[in-house]
C-alpha atoms as a PDB file:
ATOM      1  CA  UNK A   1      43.288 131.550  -2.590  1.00  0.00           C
ATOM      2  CA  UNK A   2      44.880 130.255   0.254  1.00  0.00           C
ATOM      3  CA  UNK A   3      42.795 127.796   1.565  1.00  0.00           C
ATOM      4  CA  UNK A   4      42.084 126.349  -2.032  1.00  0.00           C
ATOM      5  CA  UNK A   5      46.275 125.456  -1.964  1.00  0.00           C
ATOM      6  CA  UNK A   6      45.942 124.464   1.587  1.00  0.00           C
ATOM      7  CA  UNK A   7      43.074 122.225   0.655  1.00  0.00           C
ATOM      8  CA  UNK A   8      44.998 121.258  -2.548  1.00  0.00           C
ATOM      9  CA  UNK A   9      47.930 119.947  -0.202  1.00  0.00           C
ATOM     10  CA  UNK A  10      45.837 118.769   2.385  1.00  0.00           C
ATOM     11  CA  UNK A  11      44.397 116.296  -0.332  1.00  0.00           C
ATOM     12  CA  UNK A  12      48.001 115.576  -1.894  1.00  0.00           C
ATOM     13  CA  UNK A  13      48.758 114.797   1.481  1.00  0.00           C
ATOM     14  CA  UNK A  14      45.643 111.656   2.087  1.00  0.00           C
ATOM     15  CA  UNK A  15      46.307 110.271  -1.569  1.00  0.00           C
ATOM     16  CA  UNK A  16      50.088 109.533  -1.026  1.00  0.00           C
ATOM     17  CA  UNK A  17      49.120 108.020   2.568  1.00  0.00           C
ATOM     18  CA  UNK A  18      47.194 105.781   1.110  1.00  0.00           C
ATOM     19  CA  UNK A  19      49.162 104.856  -2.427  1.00  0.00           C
ATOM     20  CA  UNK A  20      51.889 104.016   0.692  1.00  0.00           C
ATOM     21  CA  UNK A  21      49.783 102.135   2.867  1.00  0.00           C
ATOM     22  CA  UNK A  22      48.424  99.927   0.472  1.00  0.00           C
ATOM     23  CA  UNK A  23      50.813  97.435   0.016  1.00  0.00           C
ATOM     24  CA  UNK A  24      50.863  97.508   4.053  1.00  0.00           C
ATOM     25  CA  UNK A  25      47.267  96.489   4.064  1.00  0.00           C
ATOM     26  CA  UNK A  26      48.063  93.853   1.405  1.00  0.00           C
ATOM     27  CA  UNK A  27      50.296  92.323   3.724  1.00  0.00           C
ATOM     28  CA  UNK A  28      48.242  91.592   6.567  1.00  0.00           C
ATOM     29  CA  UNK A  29      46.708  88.134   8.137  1.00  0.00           C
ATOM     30  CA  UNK A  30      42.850  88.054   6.967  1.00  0.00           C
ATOM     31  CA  UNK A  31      40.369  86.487   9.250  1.00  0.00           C
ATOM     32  CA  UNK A  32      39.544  82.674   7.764  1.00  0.00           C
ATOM     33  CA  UNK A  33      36.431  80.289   9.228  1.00  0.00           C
ATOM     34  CA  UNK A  34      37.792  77.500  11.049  1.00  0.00           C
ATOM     35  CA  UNK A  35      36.218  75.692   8.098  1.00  0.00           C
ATOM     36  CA  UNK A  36      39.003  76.590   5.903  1.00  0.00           C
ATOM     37  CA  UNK A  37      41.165  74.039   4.730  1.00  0.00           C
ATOM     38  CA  UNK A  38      44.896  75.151   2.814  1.00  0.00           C
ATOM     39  CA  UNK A  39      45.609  73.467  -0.471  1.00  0.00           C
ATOM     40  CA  UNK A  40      47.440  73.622  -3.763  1.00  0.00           C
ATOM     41  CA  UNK A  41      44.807  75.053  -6.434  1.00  0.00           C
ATOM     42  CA  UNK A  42      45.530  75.159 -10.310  1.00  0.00           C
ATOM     43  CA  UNK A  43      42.305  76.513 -12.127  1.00  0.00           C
ATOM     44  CA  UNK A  44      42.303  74.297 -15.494  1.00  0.00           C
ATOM     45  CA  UNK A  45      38.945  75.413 -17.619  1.00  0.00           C
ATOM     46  CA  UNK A  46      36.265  76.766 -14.913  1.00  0.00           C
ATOM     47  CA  UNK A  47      34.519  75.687 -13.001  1.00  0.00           C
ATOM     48  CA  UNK A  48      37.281  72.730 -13.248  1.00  0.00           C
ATOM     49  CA  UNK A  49      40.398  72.713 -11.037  1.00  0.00           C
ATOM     50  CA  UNK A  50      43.010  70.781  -9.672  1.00  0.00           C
ATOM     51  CA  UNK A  51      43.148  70.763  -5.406  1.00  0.00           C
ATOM     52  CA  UNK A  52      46.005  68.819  -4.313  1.00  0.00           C
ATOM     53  CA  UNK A  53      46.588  67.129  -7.324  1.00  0.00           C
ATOM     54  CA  UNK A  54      42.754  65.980  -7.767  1.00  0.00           C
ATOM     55  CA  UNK A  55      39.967  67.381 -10.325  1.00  0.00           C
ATOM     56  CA  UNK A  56      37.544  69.180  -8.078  1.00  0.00           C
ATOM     57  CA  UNK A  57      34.934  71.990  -9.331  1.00  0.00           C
ATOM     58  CA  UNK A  58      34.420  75.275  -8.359  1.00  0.00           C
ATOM     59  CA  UNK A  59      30.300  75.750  -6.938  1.00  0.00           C
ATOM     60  CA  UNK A  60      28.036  78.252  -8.965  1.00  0.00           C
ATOM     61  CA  UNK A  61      28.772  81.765  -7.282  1.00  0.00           C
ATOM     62  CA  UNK A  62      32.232  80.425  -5.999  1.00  0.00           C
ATOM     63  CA  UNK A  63      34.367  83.239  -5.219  1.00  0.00           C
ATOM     64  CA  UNK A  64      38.167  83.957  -5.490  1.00  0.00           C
ATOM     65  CA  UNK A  65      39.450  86.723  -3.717  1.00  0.00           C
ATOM     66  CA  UNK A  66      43.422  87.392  -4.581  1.00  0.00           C
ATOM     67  CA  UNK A  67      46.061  88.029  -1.596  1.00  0.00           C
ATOM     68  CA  UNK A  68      44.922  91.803  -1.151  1.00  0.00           C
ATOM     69  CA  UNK A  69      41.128  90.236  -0.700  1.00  0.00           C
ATOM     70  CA  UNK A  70      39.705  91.670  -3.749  1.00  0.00           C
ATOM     71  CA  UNK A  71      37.362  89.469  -5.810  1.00  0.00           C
ATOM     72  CA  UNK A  72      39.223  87.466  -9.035  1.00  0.00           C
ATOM     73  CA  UNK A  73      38.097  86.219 -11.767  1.00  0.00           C
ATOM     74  CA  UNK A  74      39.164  82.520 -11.923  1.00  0.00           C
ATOM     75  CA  UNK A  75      39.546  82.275 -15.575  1.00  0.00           C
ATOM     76  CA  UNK A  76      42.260  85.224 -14.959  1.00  0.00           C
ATOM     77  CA  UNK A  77      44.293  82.979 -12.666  1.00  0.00           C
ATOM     78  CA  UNK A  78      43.984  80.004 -15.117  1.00  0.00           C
ATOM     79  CA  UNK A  79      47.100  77.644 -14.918  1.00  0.00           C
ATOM     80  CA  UNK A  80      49.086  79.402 -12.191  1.00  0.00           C
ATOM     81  CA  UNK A  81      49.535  77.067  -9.087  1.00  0.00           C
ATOM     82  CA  UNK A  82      48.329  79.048  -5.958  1.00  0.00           C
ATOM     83  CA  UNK A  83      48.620  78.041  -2.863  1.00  0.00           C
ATOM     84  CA  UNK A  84      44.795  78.893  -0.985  1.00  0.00           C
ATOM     85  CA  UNK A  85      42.378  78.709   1.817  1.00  0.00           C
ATOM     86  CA  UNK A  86      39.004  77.100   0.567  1.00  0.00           C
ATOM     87  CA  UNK A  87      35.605  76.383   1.930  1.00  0.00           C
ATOM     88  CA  UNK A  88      33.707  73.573   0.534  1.00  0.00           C
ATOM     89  CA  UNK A  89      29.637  73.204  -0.401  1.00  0.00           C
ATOM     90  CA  UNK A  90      27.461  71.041   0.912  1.00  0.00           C
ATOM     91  CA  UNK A  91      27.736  69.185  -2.048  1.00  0.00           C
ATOM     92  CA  UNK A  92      31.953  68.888  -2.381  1.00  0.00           C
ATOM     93  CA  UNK A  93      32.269  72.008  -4.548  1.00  0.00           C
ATOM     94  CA  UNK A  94      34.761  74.977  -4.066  1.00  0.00           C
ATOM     95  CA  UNK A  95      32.484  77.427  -2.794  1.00  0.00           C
ATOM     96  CA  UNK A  96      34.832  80.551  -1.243  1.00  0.00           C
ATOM     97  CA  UNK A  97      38.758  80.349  -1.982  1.00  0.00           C
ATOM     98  CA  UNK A  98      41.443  82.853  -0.910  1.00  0.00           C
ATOM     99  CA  UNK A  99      44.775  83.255  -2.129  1.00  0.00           C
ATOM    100  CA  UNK A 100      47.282  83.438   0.352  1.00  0.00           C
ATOM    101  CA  UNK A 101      49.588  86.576   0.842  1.00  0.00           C
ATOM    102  CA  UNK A 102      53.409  85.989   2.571  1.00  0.00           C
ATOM    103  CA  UNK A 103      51.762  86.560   6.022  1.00  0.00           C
ATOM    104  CA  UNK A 104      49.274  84.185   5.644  1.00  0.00           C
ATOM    105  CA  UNK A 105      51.306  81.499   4.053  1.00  0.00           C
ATOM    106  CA  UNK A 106      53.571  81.908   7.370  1.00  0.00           C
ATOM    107  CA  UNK A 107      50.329  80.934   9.678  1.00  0.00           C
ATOM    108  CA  UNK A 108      51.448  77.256  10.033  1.00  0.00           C
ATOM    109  CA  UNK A 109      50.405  74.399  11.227  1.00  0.00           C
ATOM    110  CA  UNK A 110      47.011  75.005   8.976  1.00  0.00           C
ATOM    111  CA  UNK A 111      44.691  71.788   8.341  1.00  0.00           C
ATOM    112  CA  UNK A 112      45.280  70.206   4.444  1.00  0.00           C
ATOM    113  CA  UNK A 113      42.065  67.898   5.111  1.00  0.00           C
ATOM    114  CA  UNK A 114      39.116  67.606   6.716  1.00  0.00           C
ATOM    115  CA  UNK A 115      40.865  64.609   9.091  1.00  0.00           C
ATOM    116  CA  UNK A 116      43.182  67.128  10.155  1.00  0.00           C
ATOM    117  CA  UNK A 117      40.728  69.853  11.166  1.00  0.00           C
ATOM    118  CA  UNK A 118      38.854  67.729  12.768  1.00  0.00           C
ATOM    119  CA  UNK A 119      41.886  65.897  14.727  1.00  0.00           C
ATOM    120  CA  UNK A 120      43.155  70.007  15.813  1.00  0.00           C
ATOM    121  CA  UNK A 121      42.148  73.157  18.008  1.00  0.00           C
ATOM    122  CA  UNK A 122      41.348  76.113  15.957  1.00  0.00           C
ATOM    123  CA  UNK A 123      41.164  79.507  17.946  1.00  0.00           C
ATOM    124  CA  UNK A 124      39.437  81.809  15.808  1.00  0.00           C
ATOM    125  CA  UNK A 125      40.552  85.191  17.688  1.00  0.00           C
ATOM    126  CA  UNK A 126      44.432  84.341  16.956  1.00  0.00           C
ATOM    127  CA  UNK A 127      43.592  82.537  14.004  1.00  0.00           C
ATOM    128  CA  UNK A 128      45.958  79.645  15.363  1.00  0.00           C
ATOM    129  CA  UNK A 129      45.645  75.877  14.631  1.00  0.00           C
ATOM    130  CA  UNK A 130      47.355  73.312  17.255  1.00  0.00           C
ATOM    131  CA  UNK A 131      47.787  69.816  16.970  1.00  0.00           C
ATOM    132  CA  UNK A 132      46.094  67.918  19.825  1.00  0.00           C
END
């Protein structure tokens, strides 16, 4: 009897550790490919968008993962204006997208075009742009 109340604790214990740490995890700076541009995204109807003010498309299999990393669905997120890290397609299309937590929208200077990417240093350990 005993050990079933120790165990019963002991389990209490690991479920409020991690209802707490959650948020914390939330919260912290996910690794992005130096491909990763920042932009101002507004899903309209998908697969149609708005990036930066222009129509764009999201790419068959695109995915949108919200600012604790978990996948979205995009037609959930429909007219909000999020601020995001995307990858592009071969072809132009929004193929991977993040939305950006507090930490993560802190990470500045962060390329807006391909120009600017190109034009910077990206160190992928840090996760760091610098101008050149």
């Amino acid at each position: 009897m005993y050990r079933c109340a120790q165990s019963l604790v002991s389990c209490a214990f690991v479920i409020a550790t991690l209802t707490v740490s959650a948020p914390a995890l939330a919260q912290t700076h996910r690794p992005f490919p130096a491909q990763a541009l920042r932009g101002d995204l507004v899903i309209l109807q998908t697969p149609d968008v708005s990036l930066n003010g222009h129509a764009a498309r999201l790419a068959p299999g695109a995915r949108v993962r919200g600012d604790t990393n978990l996948l979205q669905q995009p037609a959930s997120l429909s007219g909000v204006k999020l601020t995001v890290h995307y990858t592009l397609d071969p072809s132009g299309l929004l193929m991977d997208v993040w939305v950006l937590n507090p930490v993560e929208l802190a990470n500045k200077p962060w390329p807006r075009n391909l120009q600017e990417a190109e034009s910077w240093s990206f160190d992928q350990a840090s996760q760091v742009w610098t101008k050149r």
